[in-house]
Each structure stands twice: as structure tokens, then as C-alpha cells.
Protein backbone atom coordinates (compact mmCIF):
# COMPACT_ATOMS: atom_id res chain seq x y z
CA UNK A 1 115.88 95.26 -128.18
CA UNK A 2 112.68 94.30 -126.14
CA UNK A 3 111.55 94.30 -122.62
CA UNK A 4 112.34 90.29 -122.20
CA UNK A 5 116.16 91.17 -122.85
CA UNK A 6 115.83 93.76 -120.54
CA UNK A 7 113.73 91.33 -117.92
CA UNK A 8 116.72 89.02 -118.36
CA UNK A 9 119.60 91.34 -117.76
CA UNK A 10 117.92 92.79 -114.48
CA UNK A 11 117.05 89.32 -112.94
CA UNK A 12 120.90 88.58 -113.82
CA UNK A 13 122.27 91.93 -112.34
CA UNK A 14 124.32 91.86 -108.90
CA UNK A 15 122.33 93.42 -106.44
CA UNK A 16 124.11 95.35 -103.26
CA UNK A 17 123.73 91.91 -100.77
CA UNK A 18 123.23 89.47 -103.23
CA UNK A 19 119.21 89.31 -103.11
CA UNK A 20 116.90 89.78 -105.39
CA UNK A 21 114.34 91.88 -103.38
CA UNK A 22 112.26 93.10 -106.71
CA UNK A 23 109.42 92.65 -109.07
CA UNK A 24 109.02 93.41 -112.60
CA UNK A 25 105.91 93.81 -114.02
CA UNK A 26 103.94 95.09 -117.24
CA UNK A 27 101.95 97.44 -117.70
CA UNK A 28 100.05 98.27 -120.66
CA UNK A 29 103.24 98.29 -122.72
CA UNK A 30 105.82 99.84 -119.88
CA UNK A 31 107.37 97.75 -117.45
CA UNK A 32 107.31 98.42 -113.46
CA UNK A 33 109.80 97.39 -111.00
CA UNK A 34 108.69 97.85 -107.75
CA UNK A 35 111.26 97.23 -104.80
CA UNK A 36 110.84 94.64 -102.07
CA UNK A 37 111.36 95.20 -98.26
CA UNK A 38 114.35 94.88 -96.54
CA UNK A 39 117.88 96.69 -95.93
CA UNK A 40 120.09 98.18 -99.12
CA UNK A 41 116.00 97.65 -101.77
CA UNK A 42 116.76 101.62 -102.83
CA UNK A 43 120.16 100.70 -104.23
CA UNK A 44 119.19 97.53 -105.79
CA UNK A 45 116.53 99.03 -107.40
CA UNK A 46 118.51 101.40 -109.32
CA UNK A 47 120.75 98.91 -110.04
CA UNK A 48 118.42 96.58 -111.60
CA UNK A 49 116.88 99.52 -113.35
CA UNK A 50 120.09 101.00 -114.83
CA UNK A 51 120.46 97.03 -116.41
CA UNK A 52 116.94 96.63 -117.46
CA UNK A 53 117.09 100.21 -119.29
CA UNK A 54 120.35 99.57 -121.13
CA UNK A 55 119.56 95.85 -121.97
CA UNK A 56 116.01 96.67 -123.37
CA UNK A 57 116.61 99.97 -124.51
CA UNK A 58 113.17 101.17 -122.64
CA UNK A 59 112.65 103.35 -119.61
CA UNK A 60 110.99 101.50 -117.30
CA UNK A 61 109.22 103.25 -114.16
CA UNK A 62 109.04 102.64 -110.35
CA UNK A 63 106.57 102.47 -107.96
């Protein structure tokens, strides 16, 4: 499992109104999500993270 797989699955996850209000990034060799602005971003974000994590098999942190 790598951190493309898990880039994959969290730009495919359902998000809580159907928009894609995040960023992944790398850094070093861990990958950030950091949430965008706008109502429901909290949820989202742990729902993209739960996918990412389970799809790449790496913890991934938040800013």
C-alpha cells in the first residue's frame, strides 16, 4: 500500500455535501490534509482521512 492509493481513495470518498473542500499534500514522507473553508470541512475531513488511512495504510496528519 502507498500514499497514491491512499490519495486516490480520499479524492473518491463521499464527503458530507458532496464537495471536496480539502488538500492533500506531502511532506517529507507524511502526507497532510488540510481542510478548506466552508460549512460541514470538520466532518469531511475525517472522512477523507479515515479513507486515505485505510487505503494507504499510513497515518496521515492535519493541519
Amino acid at each position: 500500500m502507498d500514499i497514491k492509493e491512499g490519495i486516490e481513495a480520499a479524492l473518491l470518498a463521499p464527503t458530507a455535501l458532496n464537495q471536496q473542500k480539502f488538500s492533500i499534500g506531502i511532506d517529507g514522507e507524511d502526507a497532510v490534509i488540510k481542510p478548506g473553508f466552508g460549512p460541514m470541512t470538520k466532518i469531511d475531513l475525517g472522512i477523507v482521512r479515515y479513507n486515505f488511512e485505510i487505503a494507504s495504510g499510513h497515518k496521515c496528519r492535519t493541519v
